[in-house]
N, C-alpha and C. Protein backbone atom coordinates (compact mmCIF):
# COMPACT_ATOMS: atom_id res chain seq x y z
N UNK A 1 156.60 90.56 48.08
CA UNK A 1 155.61 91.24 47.27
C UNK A 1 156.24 91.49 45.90
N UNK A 2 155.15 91.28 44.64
CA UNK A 2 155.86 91.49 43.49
C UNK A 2 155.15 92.90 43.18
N UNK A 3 156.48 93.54 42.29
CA UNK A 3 155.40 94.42 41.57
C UNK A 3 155.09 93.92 40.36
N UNK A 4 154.21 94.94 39.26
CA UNK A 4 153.49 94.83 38.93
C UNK A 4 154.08 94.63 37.31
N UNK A 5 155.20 94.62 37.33
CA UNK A 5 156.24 94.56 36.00
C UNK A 5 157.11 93.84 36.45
N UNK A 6 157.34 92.39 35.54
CA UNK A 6 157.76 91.36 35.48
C UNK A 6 159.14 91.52 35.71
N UNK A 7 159.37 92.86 35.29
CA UNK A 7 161.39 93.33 35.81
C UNK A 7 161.82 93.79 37.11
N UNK A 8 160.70 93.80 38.41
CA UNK A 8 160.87 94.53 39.13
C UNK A 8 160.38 94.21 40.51
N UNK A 9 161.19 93.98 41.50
CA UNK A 9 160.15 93.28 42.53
C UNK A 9 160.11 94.89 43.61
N UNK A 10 159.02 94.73 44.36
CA UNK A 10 159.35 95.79 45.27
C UNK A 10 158.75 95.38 46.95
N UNK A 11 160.00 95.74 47.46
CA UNK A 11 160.01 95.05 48.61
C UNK A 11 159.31 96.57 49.73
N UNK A 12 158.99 95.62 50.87
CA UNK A 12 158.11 97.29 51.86
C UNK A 12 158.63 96.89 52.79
N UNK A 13 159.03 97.50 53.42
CA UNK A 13 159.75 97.33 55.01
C UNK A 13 159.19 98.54 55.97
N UNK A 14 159.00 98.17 57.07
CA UNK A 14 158.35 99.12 58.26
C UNK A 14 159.72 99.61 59.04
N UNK A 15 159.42 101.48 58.76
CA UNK A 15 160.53 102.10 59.26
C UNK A 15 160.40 101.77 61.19
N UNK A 16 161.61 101.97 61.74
CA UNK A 16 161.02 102.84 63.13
C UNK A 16 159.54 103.11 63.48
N UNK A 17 159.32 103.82 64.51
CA UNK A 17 158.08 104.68 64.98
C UNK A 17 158.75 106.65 64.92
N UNK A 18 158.02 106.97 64.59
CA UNK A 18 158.42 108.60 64.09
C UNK A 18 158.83 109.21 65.31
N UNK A 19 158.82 110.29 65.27
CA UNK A 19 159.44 110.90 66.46
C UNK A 19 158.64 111.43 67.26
N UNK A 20 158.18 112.06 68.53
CA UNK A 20 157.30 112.46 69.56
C UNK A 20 156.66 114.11 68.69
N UNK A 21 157.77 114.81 68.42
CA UNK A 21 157.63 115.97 67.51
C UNK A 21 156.69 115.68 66.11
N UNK A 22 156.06 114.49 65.38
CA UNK A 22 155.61 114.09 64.33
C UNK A 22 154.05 114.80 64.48
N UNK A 23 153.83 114.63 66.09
CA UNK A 23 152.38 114.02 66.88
C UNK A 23 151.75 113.21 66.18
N UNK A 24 152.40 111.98 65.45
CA UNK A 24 151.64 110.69 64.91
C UNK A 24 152.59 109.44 66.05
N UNK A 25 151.52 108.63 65.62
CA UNK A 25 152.09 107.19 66.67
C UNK A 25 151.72 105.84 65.29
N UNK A 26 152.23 104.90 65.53
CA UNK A 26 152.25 103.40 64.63
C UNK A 26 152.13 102.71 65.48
N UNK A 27 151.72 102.82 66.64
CA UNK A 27 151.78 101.33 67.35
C UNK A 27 150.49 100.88 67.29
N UNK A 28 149.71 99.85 66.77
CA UNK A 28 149.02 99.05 66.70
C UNK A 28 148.99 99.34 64.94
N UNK A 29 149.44 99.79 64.12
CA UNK A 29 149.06 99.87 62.99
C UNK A 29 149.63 98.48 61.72
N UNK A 30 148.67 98.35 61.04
CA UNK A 30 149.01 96.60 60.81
C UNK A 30 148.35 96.94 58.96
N UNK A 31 149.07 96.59 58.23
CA UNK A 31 148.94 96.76 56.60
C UNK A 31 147.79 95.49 56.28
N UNK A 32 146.83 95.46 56.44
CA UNK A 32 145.57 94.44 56.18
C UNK A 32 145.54 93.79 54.45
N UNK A 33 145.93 95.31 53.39
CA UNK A 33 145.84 95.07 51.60
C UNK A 33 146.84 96.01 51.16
N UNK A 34 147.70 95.28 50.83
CA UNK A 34 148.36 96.53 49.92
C UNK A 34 148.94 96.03 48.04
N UNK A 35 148.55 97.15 47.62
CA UNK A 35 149.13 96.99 46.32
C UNK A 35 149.95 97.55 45.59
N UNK A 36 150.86 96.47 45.02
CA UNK A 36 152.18 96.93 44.87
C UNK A 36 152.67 98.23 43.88
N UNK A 37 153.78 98.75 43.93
CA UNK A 37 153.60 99.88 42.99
C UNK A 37 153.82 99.41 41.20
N UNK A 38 153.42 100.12 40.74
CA UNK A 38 153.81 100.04 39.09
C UNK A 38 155.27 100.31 38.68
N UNK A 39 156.50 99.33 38.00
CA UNK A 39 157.65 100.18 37.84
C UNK A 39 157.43 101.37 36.79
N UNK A 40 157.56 102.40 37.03
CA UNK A 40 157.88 103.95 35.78
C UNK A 40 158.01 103.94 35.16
N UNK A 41 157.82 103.86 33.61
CA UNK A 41 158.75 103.87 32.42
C UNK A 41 159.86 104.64 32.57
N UNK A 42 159.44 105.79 32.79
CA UNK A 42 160.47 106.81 32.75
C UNK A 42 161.92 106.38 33.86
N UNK A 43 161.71 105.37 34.49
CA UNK A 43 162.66 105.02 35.24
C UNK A 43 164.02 104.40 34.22
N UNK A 44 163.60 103.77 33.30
CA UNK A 44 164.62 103.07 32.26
C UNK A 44 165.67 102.53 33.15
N UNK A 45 165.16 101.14 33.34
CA UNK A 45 166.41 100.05 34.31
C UNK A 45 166.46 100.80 35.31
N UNK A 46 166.11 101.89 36.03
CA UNK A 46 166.92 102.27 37.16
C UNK A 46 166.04 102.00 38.49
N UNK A 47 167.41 101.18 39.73
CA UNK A 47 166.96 101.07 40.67
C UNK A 47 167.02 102.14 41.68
N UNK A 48 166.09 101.70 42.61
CA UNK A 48 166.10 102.81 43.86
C UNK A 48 165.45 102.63 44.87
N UNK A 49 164.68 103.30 45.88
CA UNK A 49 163.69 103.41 47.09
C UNK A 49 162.92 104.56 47.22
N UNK A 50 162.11 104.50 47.92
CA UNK A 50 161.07 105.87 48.25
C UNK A 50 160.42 105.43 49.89
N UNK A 51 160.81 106.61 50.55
CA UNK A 51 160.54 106.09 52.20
C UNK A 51 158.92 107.19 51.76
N UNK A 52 157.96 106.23 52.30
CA UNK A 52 157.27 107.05 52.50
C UNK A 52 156.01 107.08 53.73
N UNK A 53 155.26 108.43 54.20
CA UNK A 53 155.08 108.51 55.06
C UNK A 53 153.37 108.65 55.05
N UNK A 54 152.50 107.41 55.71
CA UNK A 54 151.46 107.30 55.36
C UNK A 54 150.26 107.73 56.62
N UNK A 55 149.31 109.07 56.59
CA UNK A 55 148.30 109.25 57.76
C UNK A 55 147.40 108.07 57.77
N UNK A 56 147.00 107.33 58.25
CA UNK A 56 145.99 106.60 58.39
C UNK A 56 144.27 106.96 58.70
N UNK A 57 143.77 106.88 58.29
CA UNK A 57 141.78 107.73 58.49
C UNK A 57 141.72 106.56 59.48
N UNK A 58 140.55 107.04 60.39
CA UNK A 58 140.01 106.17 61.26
C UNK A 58 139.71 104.86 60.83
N UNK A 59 139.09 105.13 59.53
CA UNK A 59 138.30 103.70 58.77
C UNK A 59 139.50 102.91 58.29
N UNK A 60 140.54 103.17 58.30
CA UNK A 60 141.45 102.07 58.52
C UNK A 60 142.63 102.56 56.73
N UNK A 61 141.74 103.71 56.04
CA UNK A 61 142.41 104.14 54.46
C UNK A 61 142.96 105.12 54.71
N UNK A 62 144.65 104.71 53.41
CA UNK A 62 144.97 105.70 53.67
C UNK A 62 144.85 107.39 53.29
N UNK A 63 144.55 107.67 54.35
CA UNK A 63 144.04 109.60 54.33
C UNK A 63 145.39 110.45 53.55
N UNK A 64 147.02 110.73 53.70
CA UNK A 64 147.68 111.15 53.38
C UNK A 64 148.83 110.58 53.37
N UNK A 65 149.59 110.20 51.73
CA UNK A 65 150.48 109.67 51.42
C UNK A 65 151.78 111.08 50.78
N UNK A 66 152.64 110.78 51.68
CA UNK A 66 153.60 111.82 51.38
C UNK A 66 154.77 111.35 51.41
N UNK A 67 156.17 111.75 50.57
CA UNK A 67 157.22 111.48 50.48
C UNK A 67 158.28 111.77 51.22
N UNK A 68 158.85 110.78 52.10
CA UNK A 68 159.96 111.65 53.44
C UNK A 68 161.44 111.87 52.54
N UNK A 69 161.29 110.32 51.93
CA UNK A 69 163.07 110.68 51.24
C UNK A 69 163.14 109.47 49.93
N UNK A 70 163.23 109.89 48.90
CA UNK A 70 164.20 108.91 47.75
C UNK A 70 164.96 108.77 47.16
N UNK A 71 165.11 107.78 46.52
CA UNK A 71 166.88 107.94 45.40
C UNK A 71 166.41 107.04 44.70
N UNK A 72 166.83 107.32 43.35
CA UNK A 72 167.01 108.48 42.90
C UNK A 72 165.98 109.25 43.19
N UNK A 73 166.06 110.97 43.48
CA UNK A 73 164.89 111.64 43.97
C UNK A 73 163.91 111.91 42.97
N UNK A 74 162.85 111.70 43.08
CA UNK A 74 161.74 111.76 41.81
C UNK A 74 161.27 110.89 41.04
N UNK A 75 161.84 109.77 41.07
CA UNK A 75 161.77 108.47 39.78
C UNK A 75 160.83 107.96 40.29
N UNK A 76 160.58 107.38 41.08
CA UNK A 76 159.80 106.45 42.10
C UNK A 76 158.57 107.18 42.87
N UNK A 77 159.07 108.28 43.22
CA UNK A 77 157.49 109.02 43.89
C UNK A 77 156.44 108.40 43.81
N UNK A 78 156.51 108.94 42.57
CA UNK A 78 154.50 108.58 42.04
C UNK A 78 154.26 107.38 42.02
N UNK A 79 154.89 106.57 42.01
CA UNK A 79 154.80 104.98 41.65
C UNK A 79 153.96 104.78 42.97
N UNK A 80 155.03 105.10 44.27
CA UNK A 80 155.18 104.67 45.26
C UNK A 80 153.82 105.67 46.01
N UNK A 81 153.76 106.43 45.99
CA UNK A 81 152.35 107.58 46.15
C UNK A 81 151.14 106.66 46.10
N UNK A 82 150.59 106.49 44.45
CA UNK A 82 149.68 105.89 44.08
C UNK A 82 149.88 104.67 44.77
N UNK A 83 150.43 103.99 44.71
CA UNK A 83 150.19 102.59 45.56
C UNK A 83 149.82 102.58 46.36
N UNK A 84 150.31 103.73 47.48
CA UNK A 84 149.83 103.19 48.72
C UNK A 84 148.83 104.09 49.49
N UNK A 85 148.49 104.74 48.36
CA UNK A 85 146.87 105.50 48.54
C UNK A 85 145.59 104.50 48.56
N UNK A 86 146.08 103.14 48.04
CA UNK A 86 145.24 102.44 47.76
C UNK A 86 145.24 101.37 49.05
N UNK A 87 146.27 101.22 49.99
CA UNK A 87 146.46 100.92 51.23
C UNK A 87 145.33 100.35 52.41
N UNK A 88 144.99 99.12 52.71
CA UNK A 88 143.82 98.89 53.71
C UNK A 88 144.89 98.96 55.25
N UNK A 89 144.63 99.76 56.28
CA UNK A 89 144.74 99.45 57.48
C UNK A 89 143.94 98.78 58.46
N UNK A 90 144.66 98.29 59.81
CA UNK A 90 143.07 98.11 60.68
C UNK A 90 142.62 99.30 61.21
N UNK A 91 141.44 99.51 61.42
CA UNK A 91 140.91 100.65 61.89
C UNK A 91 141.03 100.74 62.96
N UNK A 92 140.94 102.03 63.51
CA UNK A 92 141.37 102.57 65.02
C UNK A 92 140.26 104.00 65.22
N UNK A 93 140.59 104.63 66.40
CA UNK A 93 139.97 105.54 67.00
C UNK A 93 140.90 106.77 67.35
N UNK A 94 141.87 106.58 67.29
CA UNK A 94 142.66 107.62 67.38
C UNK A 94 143.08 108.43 65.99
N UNK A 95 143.55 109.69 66.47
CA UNK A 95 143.87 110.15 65.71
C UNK A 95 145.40 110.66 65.53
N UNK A 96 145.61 111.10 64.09
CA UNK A 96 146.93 111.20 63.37
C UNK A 96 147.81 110.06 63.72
N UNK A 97 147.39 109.10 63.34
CA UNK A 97 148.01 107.54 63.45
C UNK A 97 148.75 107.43 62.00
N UNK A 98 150.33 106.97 61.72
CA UNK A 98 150.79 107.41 60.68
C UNK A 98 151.98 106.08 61.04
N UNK A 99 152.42 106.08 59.64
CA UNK A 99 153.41 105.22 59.93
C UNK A 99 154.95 105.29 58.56
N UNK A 100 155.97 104.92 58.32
CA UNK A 100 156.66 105.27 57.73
C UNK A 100 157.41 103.88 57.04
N UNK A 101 157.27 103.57 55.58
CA UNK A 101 157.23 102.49 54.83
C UNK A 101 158.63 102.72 53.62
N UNK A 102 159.17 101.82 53.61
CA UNK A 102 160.25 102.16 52.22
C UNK A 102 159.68 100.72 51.04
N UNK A 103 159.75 101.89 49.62
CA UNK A 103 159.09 100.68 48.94
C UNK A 103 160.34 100.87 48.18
N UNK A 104 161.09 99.29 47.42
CA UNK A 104 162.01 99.19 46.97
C UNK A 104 161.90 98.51 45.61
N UNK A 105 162.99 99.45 44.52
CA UNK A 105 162.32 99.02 43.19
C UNK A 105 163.65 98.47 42.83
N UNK A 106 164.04 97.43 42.55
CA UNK A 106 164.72 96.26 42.15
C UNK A 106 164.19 95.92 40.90
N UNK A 107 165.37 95.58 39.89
CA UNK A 107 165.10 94.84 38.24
C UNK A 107 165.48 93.61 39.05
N UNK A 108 164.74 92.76 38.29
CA UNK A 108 164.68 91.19 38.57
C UNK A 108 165.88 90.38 37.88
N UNK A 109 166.94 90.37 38.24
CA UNK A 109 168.19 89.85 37.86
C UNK A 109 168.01 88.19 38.13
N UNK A 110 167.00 87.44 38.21
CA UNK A 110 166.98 86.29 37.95
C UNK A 110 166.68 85.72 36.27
N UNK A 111 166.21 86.82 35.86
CA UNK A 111 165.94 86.54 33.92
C UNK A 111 167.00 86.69 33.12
C-alpha cells in the first residue's frame, strides 16, 4: 500500500487477536477498502508507526478508531486516525468486533 505522499510508503500489518479482557474478538474480520494515511507535514522526514485499535459497526464501518501505542508518540496519530475511519469491513452480526492494525510511515529511500 502506498501512501498518499510520494516520500512515504505505509505499510498495515494485522496485530494478534486482543485479549479475552478487551470483550472484542477479530476472527472473521477482513479489511474489504482501505485508505492509506496522509504523511504530516509536521512530521519533517520523520519515521515511525501507530498501532491502532479499530471497533467495527455491524454494517461493516469503522465505528471507533483509537490509538493503542506510537513512536514517535503523536506525529502519526491523526494521520493514522483519519485513515482508517474511512475503513470498509465485511459485515457481521456480532457485536464489539474490533481488531488491532500498525500503520507504518517510511520515507521512500528509493529516490
Amino acid at each position: 500500500m502506498k501512501a498518499s505522499s510520494p516520500f512515504v510508503a505505509a505499510l498495515i500489518a494485522l496485530f494478534s487477536a486482543l485479549s479475552a479482557a478487551d470483550e472484542c474478538t477479530n476472527k472473521n474480520l477482513s479489511i474489504l477498502a482501505s485508505t492509506p494515511p496522509q504523511y504530516p507535514a509536521k512530521a519533517c522526514g520523520q519515521e515511525g508507526w501507530v498501532k491502532i485499535r479499530i471497533l467495527v459497526a455491524p454494517n461493516g464501518h469503522a465505528h471507533k478508531v483509537s490509538v493503542v501505542e506510537s513512536k514517535p508518540e503523536g506525529v502519526f496519530d491523526l494521520a493514522a486516525i483519519t485513515a482508517a475511519e474511512s475503513w470498509k469491513f465485511n459485515s457481521h452480526t456480532e457485536t464489539n468486533r474490533c481488531g488491532e492494525y500498525v500503520l507504518v510511515f517510511e520515507l521512500d529511500k528509493s529516490s
